[in-house]
Protein backbone atom coordinates (compact mmCIF):
# COMPACT_ATOMS: atom_id res chain seq x y z
CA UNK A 1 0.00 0.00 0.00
CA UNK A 2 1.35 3.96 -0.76
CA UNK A 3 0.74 6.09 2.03
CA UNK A 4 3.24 8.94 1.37
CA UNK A 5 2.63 8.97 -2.70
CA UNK A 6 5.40 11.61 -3.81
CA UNK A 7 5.18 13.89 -0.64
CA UNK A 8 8.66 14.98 0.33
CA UNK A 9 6.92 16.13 3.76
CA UNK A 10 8.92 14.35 6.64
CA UNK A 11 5.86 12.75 8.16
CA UNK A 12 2.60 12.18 6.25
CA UNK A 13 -0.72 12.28 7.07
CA UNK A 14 -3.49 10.26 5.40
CA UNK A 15 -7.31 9.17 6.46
CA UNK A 16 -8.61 6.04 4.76
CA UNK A 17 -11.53 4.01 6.44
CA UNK A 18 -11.38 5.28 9.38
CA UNK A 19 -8.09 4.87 9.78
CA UNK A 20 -5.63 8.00 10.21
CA UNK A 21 -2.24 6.90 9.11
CA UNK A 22 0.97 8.64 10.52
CA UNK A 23 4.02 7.77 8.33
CA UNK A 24 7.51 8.63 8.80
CA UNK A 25 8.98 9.73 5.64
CA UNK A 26 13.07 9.88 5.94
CA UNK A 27 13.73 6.83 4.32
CA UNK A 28 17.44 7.85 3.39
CA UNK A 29 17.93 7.99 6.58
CA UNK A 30 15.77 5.01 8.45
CA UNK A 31 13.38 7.64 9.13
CA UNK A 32 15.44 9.94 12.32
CA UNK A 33 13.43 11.95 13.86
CA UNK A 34 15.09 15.65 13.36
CA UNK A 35 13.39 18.82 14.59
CA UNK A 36 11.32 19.42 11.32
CA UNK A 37 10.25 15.70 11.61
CA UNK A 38 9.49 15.55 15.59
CA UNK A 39 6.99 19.05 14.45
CA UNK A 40 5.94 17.36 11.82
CA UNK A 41 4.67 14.47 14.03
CA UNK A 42 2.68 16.38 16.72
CA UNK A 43 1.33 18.53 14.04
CA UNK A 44 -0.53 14.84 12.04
CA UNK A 45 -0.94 13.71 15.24
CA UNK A 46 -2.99 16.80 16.73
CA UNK A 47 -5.24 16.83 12.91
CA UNK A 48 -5.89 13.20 13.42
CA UNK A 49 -7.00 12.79 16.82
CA UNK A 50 -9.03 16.57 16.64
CA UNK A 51 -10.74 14.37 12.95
CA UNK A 52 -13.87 12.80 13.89
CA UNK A 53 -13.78 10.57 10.68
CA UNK A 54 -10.62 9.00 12.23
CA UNK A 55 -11.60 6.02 14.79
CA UNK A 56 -8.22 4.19 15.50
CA UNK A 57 -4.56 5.60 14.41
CA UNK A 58 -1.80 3.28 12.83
CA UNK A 59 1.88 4.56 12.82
CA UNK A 60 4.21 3.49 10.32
CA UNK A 61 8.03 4.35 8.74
CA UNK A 62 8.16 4.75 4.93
CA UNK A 63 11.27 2.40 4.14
CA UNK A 64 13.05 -0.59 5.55
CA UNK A 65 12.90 1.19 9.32
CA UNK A 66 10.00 2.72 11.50
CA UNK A 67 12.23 5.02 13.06
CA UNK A 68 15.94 5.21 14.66
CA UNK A 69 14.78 7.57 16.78
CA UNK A 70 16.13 11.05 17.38
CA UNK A 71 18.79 12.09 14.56
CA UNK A 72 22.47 11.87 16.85
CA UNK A 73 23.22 14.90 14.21
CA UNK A 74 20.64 17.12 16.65
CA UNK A 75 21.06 14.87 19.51
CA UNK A 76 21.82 18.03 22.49
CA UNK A 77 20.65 20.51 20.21
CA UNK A 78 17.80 23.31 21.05
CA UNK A 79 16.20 25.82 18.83
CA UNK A 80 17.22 29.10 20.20
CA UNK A 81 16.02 29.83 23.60
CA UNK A 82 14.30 26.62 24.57
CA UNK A 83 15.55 25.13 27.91
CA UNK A 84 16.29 21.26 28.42
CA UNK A 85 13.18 20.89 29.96
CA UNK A 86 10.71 22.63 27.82
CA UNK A 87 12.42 20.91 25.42
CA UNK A 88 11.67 17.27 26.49
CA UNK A 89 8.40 18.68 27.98
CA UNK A 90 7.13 19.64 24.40
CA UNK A 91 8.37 16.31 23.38
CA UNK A 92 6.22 14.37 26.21
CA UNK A 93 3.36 16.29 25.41
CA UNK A 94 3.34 15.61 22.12
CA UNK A 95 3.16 12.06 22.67
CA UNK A 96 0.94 11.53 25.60
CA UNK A 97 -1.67 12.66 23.23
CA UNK A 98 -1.40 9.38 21.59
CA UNK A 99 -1.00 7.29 25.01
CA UNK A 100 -4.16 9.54 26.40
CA UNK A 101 -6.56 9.43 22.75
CA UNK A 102 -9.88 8.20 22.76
CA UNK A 103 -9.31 6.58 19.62
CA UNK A 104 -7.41 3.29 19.56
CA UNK A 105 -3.72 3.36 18.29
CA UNK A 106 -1.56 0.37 15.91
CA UNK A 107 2.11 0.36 15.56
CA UNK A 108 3.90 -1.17 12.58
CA UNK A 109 7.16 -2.12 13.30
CA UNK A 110 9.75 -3.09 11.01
CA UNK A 111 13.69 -2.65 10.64
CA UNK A 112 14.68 -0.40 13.73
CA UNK A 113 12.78 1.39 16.30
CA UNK A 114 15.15 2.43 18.79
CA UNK A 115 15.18 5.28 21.15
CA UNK A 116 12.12 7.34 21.09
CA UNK A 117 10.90 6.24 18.42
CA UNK A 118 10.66 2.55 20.09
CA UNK A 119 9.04 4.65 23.01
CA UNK A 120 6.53 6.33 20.67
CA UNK A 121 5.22 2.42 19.47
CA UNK A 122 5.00 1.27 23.43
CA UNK A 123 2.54 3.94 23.91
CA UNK A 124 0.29 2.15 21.26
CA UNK A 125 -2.67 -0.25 22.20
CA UNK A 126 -0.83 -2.97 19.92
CA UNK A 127 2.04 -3.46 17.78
CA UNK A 128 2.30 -5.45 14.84
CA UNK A 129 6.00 -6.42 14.06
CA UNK A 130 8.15 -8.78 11.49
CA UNK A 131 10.82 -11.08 12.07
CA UNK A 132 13.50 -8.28 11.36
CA UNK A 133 12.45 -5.98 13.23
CA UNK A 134 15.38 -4.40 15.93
CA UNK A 135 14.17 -2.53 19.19
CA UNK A 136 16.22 -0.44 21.53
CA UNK A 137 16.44 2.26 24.04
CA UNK A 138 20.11 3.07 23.42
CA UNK A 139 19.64 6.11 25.33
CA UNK A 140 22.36 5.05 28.46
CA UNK A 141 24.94 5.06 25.46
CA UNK A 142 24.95 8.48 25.43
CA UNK A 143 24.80 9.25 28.87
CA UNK A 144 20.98 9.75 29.28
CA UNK A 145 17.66 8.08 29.59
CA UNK A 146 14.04 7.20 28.09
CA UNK A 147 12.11 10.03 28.24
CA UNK A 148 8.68 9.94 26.96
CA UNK A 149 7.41 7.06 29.02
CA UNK A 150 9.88 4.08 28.44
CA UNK A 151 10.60 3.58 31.49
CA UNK A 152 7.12 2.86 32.64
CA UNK A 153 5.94 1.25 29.20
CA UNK A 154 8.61 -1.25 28.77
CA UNK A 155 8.34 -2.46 32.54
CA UNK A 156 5.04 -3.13 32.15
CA UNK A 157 5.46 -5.07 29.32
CA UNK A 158 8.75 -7.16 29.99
CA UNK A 159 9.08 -6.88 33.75
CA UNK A 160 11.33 -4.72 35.34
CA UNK A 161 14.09 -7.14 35.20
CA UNK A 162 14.45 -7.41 31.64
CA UNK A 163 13.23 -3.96 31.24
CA UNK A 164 16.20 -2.94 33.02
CA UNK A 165 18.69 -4.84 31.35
CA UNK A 166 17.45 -3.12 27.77
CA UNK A 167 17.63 0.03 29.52
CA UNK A 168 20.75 -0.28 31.26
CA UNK A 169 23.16 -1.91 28.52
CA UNK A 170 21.61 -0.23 25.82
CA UNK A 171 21.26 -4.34 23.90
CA UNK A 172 19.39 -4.54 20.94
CA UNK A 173 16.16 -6.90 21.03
CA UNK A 174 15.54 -9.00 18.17
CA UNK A 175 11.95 -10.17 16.53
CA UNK A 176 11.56 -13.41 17.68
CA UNK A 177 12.38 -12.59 21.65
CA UNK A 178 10.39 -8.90 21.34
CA UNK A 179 7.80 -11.17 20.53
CA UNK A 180 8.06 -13.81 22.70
CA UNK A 181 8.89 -10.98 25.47
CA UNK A 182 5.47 -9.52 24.35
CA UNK A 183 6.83 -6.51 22.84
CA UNK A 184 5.86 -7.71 19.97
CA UNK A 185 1.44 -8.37 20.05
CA UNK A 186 1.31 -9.55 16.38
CA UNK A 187 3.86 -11.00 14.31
CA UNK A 188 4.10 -10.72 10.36
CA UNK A 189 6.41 -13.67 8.81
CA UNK A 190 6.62 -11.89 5.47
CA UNK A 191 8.00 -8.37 6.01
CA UNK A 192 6.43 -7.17 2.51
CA UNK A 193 2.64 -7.93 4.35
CA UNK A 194 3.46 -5.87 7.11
CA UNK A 195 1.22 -2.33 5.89
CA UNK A 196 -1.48 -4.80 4.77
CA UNK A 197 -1.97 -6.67 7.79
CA UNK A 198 -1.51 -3.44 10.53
CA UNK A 199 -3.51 -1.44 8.09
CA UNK A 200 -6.18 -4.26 7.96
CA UNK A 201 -6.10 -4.54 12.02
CA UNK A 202 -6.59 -0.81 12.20
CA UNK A 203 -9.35 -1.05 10.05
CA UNK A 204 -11.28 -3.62 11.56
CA UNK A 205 -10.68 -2.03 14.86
CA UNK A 206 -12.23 1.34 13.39
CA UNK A 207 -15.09 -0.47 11.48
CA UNK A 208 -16.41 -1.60 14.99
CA UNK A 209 -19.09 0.38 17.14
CA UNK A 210 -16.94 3.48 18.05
CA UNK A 211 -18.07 3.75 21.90
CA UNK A 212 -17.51 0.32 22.88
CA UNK A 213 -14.30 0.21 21.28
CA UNK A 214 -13.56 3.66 23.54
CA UNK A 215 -14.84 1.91 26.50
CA UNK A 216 -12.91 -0.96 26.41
CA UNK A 217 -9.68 1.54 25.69
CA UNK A 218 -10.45 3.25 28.82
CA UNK A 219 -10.94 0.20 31.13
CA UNK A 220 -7.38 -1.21 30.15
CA UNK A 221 -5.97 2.03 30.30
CA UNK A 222 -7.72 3.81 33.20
CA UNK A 223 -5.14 2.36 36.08
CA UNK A 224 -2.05 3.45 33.63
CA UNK A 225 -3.11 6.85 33.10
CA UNK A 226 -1.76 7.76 36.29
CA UNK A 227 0.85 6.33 36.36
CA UNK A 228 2.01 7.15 33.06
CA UNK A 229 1.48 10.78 34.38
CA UNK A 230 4.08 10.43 37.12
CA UNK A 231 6.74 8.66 35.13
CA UNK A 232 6.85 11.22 32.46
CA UNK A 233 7.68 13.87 35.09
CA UNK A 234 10.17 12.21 36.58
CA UNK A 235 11.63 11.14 33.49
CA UNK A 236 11.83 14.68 32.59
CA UNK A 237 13.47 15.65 36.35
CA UNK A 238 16.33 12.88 35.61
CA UNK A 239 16.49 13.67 32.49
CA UNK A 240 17.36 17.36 32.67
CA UNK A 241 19.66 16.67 35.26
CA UNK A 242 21.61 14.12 32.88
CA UNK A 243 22.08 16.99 30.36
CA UNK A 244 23.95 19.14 32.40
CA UNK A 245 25.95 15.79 34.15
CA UNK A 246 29.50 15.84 33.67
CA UNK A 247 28.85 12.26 32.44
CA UNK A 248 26.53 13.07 29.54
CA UNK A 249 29.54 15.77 28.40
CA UNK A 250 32.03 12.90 28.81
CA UNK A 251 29.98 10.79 26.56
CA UNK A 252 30.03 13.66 24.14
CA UNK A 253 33.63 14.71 23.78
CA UNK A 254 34.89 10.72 23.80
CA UNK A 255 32.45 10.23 20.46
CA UNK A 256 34.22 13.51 19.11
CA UNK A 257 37.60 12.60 19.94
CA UNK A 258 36.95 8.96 19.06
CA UNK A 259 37.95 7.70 22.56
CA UNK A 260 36.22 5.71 24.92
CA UNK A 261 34.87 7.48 27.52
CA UNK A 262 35.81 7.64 30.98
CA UNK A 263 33.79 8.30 33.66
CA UNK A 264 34.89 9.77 36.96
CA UNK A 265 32.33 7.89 39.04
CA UNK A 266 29.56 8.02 41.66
């Protein structure tokens, strides 16, 4: 299925049965999210949730990937005057709105999803994923942290055992255990079905009576809300703090130089 056509627009927006598709659309570059992109994102995302034509949401990456996540080129970077935190606040904000929608929400997941990206499909209702797909939060790598809700999300999901071995090494996941891990809801053998099938779940989900499909959304999702709430403000605390660490600079000069780093301790 084409969902982008010949739109050079980093993220494209499209409504077709119901369905409001959000696609990613920096396939050069396994779809990193720059600043124009991340925009680009809330801005589909606000027009399909604010549609009432659009009854469930399906996110997607034009390409091999869904997303690497947050271009390294920007990674630090502000647009002129914007703090750390309204920086990540803006970011958190942006994406609640999905975890928080009345409308139910599918991720397709192929190639990579790391970093907030990856964070962006755990706030879905269910993800739909293929035998290649890669998942990380590589975020410790660099001297910082998940946050737009990993933390939270990927506990619930995994356990906070494993979820703290992804988070604290950094490891890539592969297909088969995100799925067996229960990442993964839905798994697509053949990579080339993947749109089909997530666009055909999304479809059936927003063919179905509207208010029962809200209700059930809230029951699940009533006892996470809160939770959710508190996680992505304390994500943001730690994670403004980490920005100004001497160990997030470290990180930063040792890539530059082409060193590793070396830390100075507790």
């Amino acid at each position: 299925m084409d969902f982008v056509g010949a739109s050079s627009e980093p993220v494209v927006g499209q409504v077709l049965d119901g369905v409001g598709v959000i696609s990613y659309n920096r396939p050069e570059r396994h779809n990193a999210l720059d600043d124009g992109a991340s925009a680009a994102f809330r801005d589909v995302v606000d027009r399909h949730l604010s549609d009432p034509e659009v009854r469930c949401v399906l996110l997607r990456g034009e390409g091999r990937s869904f997303s690497s996540g947050r271009d390294t080129s920007q990674l630090g970077a502000r647009p002129t005057g914007q703090s750390d935190d309204e920086f990540i606040r803006i970011a958190q904000d942006g994406k609640s709105k999905l975890a928080f929608a009345a409308v139910p929400v599918v991720a397709a997941l192929r190639g990579y999803a790391f970093g907030g990206a990856l964070e962006t499909a755990l706030l879905a209702d269910l993800r739909v994923g293929t035998p290649d797909v890669v998942l990380a939060l590589p975020e410790v790598r660099y001297g910082l942290i998940p946050d737009t809700g990993g933390t939270q999300l990927l506990s619930e999901l995994v356990g906070p055992g494993r979820a703290k071995y992804l988070m604290m090494t950094g490891e890539q996941l592969d297909g088969a255990t995100a799925h067996e891990w229960g990442v993964i809801d839905l798994m697509v053998d053949d990579p080339g079905e993947l749109d089909e099938t997530a666009f055909a779940i999304a479809a059936g989900v927003a063919a179905n009576a509207p208010l029962a499909v809200q209700a059930v959304k809230r029951l699940v999702d009533d006892a996470r809300r809160e939770r959710l709430t508190s996680t992505l403000r304390r994500e943001r605390e730690e994670q403004v703090r980490l920005f100004a660490s001497e160990d997030y600079q470290e990180v930063r000069d040792s890539r530059r130089e082409g060193r590793p780093p070396v830390f100075r301790g507790r």
